[in-house]
PDB file of N, CA and C in Angstrom:
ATOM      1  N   UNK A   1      74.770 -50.517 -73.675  1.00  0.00           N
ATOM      2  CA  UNK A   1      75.617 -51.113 -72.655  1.00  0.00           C
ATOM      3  C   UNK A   1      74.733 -51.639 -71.519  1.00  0.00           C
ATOM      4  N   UNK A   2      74.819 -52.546 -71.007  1.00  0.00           N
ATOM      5  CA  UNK A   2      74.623 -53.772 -70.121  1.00  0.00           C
ATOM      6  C   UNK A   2      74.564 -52.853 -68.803  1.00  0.00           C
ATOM      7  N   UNK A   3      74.464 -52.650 -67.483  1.00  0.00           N
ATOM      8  CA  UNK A   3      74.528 -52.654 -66.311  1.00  0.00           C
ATOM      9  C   UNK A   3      74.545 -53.615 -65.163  1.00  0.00           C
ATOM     10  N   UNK A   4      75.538 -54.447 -65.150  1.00  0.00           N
ATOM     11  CA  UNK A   4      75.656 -55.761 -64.275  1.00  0.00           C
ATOM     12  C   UNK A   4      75.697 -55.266 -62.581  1.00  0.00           C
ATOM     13  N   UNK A   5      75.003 -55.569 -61.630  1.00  0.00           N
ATOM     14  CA  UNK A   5      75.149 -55.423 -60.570  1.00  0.00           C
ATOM     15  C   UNK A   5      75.879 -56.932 -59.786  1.00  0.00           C
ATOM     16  N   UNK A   6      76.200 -56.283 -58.530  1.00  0.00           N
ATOM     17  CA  UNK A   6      76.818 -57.919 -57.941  1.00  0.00           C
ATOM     18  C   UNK A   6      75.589 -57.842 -56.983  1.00  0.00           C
ATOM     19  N   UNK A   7      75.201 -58.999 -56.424  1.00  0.00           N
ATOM     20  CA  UNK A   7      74.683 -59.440 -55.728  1.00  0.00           C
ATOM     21  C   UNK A   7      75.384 -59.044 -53.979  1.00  0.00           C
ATOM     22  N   UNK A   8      74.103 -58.548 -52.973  1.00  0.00           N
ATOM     23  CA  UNK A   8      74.869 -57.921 -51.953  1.00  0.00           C
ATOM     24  C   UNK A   8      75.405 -59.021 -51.271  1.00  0.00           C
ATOM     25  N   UNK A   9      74.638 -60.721 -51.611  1.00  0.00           N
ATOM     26  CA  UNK A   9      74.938 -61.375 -51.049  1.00  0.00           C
ATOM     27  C   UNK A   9      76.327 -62.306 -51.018  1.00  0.00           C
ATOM     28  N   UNK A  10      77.201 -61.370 -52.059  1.00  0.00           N
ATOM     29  CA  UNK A  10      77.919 -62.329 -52.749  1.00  0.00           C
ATOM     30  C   UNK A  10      79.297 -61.119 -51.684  1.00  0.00           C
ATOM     31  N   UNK A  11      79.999 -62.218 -50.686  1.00  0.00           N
ATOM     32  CA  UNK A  11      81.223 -61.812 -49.602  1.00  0.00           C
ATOM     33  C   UNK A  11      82.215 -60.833 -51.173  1.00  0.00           C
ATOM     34  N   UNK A  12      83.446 -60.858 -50.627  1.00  0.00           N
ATOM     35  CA  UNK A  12      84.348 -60.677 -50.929  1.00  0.00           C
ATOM     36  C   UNK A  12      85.103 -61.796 -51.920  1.00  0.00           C
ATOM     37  N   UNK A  13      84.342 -62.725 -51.686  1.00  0.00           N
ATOM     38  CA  UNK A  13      84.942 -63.984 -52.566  1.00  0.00           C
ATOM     39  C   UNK A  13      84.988 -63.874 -53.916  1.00  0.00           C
ATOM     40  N   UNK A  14      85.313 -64.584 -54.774  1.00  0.00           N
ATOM     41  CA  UNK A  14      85.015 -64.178 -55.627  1.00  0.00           C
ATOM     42  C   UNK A  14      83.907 -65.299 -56.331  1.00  0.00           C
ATOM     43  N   UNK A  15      82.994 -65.491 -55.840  1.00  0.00           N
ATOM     44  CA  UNK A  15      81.918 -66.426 -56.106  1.00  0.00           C
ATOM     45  C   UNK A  15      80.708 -65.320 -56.468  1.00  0.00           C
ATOM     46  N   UNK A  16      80.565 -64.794 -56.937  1.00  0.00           N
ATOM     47  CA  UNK A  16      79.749 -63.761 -57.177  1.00  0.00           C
ATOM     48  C   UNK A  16      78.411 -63.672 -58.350  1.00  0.00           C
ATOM     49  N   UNK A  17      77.400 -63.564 -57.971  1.00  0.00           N
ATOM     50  CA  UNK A  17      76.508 -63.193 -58.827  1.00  0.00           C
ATOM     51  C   UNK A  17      75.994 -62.059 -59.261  1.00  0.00           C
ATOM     52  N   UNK A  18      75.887 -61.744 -60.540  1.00  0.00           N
ATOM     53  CA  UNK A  18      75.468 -60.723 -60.984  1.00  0.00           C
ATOM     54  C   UNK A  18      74.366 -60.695 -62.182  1.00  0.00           C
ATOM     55  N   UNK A  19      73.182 -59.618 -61.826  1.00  0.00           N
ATOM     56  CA  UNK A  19      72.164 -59.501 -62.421  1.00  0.00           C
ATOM     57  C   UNK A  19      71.986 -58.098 -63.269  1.00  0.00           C
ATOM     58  N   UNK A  20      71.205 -57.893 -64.315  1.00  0.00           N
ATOM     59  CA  UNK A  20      70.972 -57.154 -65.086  1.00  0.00           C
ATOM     60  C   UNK A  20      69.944 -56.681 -65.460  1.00  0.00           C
ATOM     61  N   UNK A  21      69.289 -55.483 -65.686  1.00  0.00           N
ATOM     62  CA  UNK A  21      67.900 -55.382 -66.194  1.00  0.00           C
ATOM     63  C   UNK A  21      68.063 -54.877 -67.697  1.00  0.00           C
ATOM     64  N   UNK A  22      66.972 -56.085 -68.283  1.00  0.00           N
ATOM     65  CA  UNK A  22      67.163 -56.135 -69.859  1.00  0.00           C
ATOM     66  C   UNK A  22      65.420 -55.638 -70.320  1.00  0.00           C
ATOM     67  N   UNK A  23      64.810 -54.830 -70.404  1.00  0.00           N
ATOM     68  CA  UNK A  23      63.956 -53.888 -70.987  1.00  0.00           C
ATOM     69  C   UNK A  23      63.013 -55.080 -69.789  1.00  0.00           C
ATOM     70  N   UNK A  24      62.049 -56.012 -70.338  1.00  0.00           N
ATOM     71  CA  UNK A  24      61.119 -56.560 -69.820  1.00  0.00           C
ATOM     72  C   UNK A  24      61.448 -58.008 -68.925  1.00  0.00           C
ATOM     73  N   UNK A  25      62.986 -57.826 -68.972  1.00  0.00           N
ATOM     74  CA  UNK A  25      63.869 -59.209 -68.775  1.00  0.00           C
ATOM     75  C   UNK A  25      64.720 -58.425 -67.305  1.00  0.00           C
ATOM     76  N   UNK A  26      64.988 -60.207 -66.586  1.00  0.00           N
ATOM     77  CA  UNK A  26      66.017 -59.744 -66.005  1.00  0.00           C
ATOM     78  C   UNK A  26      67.549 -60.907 -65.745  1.00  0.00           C
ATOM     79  N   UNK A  27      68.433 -60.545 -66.190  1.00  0.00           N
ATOM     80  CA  UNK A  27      69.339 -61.400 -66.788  1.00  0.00           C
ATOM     81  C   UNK A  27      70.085 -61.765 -65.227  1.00  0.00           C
ATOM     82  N   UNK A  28      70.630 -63.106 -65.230  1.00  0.00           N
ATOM     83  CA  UNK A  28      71.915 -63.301 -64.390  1.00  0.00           C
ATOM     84  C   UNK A  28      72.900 -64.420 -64.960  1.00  0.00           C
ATOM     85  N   UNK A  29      74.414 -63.747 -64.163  1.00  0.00           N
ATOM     86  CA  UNK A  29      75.226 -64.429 -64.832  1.00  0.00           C
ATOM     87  C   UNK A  29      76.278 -64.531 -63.768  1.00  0.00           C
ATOM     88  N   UNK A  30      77.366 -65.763 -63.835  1.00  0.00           N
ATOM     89  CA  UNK A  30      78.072 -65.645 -62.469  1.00  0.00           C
ATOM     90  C   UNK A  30      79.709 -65.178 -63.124  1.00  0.00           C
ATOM     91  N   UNK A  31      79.952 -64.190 -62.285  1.00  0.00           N
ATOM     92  CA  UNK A  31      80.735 -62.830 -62.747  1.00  0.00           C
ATOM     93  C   UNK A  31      82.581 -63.918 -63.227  1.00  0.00           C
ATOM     94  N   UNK A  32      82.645 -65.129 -62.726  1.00  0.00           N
ATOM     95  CA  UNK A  32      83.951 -65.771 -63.237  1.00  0.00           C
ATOM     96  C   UNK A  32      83.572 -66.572 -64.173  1.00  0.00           C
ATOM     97  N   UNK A  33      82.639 -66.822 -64.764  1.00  0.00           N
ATOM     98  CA  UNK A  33      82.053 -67.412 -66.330  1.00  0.00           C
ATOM     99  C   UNK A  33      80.860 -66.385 -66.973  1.00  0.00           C
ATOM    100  N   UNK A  34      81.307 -65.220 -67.292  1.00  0.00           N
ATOM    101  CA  UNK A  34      80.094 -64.529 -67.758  1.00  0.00           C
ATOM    102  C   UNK A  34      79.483 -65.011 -68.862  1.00  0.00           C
ATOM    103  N   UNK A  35      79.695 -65.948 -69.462  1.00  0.00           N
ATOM    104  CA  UNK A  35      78.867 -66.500 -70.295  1.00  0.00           C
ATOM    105  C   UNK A  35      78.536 -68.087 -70.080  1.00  0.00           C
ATOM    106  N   UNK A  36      77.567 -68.386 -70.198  1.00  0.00           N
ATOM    107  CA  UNK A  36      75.947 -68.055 -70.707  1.00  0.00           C
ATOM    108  C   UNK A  36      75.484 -67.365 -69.491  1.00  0.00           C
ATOM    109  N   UNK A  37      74.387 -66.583 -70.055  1.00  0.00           N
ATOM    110  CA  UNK A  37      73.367 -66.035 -68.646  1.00  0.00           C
ATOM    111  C   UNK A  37      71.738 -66.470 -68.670  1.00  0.00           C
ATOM    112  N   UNK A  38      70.910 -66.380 -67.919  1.00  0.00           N
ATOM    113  CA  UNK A  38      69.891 -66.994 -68.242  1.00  0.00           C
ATOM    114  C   UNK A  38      68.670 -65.647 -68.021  1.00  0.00           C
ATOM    115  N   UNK A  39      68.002 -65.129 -68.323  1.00  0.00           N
ATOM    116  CA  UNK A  39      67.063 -64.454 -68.265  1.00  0.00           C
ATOM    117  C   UNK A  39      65.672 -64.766 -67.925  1.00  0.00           C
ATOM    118  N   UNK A  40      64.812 -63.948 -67.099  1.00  0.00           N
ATOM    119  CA  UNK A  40      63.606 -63.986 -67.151  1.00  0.00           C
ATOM    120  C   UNK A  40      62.831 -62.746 -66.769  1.00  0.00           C
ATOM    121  N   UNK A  41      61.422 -63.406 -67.260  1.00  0.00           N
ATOM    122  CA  UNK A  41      60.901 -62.110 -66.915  1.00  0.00           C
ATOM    123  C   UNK A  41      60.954 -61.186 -65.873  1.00  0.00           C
ATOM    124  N   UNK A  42      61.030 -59.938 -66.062  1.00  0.00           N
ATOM    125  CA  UNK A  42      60.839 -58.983 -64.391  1.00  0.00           C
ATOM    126  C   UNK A  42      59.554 -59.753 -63.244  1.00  0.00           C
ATOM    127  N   UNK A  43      58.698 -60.124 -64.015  1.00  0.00           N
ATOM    128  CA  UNK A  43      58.172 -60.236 -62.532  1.00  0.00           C
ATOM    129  C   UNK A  43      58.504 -61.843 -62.120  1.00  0.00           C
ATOM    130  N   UNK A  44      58.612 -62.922 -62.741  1.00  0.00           N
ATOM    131  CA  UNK A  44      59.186 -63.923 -62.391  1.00  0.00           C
ATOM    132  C   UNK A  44      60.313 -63.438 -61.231  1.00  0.00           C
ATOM    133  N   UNK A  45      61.159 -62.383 -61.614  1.00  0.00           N
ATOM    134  CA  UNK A  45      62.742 -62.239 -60.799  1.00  0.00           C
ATOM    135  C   UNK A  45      61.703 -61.636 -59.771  1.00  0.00           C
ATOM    136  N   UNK A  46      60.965 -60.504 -59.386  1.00  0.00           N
ATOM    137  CA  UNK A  46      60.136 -60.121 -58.338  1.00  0.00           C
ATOM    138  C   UNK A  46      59.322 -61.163 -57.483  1.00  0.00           C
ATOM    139  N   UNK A  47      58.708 -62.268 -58.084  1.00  0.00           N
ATOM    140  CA  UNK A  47      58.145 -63.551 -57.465  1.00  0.00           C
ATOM    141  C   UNK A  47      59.517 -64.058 -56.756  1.00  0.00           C
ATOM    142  N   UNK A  48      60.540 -64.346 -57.505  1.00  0.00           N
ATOM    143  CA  UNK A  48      61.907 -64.971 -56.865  1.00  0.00           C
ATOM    144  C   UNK A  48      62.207 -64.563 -55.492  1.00  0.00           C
ATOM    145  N   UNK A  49      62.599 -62.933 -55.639  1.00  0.00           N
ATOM    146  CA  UNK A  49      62.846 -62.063 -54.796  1.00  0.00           C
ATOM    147  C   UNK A  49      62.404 -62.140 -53.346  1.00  0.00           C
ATOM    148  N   UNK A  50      60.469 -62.012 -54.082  1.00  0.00           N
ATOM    149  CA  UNK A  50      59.686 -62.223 -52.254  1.00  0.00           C
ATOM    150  C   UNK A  50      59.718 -63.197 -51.932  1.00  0.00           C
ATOM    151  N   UNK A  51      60.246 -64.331 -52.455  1.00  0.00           N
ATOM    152  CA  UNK A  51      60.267 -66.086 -52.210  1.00  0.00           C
ATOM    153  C   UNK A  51      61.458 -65.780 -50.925  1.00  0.00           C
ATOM    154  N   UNK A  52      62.155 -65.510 -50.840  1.00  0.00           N
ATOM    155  CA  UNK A  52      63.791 -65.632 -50.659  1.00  0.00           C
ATOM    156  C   UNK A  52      63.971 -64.858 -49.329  1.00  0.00           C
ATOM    157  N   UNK A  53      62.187 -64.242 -48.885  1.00  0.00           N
ATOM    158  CA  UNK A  53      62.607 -63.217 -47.515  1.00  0.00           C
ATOM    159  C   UNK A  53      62.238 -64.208 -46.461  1.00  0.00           C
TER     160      UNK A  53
END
């Protein structure tokens, strides 16, 4: 089983993103079309991450 988190950034709306950790992957998908999702590596999503402060 999957573990989808929402994004803290995502209000009350329902515009929401949600991410996943997939063994060496890290998946996202937007929670009112859960399909397709796109994956990448953990540290790609960690490069993302410190981009974004």
């Amino acid at each position: 089983m999957t573990l989808w988190r929402k994004s803290s950034r995502s209000a009350s709306s329902a515009n929401c993103v949600e991410v996943a950790r997939l063994q060496e992957r890290v998946a996202a998908r937007d929670s009112k079309n859960p399909t397709p999702t796109i994956s990448v590596p953990v540290g790609s999503w960690a490069r993302f991450l410190r981009s974004q402060r």
